[in-house]
Protein backbone atom coordinates (compact mmCIF):
# COMPACT_ATOMS: atom_id res chain seq x y z
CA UNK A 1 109.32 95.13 88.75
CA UNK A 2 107.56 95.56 85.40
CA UNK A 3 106.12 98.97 84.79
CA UNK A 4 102.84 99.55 82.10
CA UNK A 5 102.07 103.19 80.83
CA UNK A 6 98.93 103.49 80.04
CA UNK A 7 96.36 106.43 78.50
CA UNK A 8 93.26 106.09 80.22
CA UNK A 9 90.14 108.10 79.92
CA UNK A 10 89.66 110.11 82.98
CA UNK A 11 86.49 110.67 85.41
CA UNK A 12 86.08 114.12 82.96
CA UNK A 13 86.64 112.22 79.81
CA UNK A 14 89.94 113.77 79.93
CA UNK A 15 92.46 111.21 78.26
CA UNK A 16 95.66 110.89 80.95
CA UNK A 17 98.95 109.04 80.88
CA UNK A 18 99.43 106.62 84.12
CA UNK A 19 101.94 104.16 85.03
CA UNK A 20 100.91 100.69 86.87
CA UNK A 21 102.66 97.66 88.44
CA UNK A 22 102.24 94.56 86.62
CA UNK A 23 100.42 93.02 90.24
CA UNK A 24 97.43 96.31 89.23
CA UNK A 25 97.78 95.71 85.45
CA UNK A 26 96.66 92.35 86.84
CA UNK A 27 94.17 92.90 88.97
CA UNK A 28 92.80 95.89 86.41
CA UNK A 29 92.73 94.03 83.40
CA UNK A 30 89.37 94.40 82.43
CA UNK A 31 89.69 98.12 82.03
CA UNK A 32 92.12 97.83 79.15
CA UNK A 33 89.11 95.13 77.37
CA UNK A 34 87.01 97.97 77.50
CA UNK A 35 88.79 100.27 75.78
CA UNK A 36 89.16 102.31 79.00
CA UNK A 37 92.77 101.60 79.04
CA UNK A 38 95.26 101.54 76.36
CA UNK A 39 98.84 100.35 76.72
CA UNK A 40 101.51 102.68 75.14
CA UNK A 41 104.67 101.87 77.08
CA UNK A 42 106.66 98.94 79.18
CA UNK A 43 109.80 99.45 81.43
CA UNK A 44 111.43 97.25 83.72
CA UNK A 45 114.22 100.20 84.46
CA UNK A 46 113.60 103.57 86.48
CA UNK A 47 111.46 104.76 89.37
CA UNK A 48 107.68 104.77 89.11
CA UNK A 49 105.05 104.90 91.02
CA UNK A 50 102.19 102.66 90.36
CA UNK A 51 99.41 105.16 89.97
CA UNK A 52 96.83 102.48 91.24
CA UNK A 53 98.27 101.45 94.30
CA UNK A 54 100.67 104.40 95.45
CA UNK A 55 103.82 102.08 95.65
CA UNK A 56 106.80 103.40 94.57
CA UNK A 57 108.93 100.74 92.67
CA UNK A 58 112.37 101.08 92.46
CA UNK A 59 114.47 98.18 90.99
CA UNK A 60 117.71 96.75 92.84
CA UNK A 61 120.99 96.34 91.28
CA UNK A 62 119.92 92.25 91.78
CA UNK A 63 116.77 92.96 89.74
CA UNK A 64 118.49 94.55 87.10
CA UNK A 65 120.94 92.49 86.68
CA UNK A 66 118.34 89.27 86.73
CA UNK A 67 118.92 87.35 89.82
């Protein structure tokens, strides 16, 4: 699964790096219109964990490979 990083601006105004799964990056994407988010990084490789909805994603061999 696609992985975003984003900085976003924090409940404290605080500005904090967070990655999210491209379903969130979906469903959020009127934060980054806002200015609230801003995208600094994609990955399709590694383990994350979406920081919106807890999942942890972790790519098969299949996935990576693109079947």
């Amino acid at each position: 699964m696609k992985m975003f990083q984003y900085i976003v601006i924090g409940n404290k105004g605080k500005p904090e790096e967070i990655w999210v799964c491209e379903h969130c990056r979906k469903k959020h994407a009127g934060q980054s219109f806002d200015g609230n988010w801003r995208l600094i990084d994609k990955s399709s490789s590694g383990n994350r964990e979406c920081a919106m909805c807890k999942a942890g994603h972790v790519l098969t061999e299949e996935q990576l490979a693109g079947h």
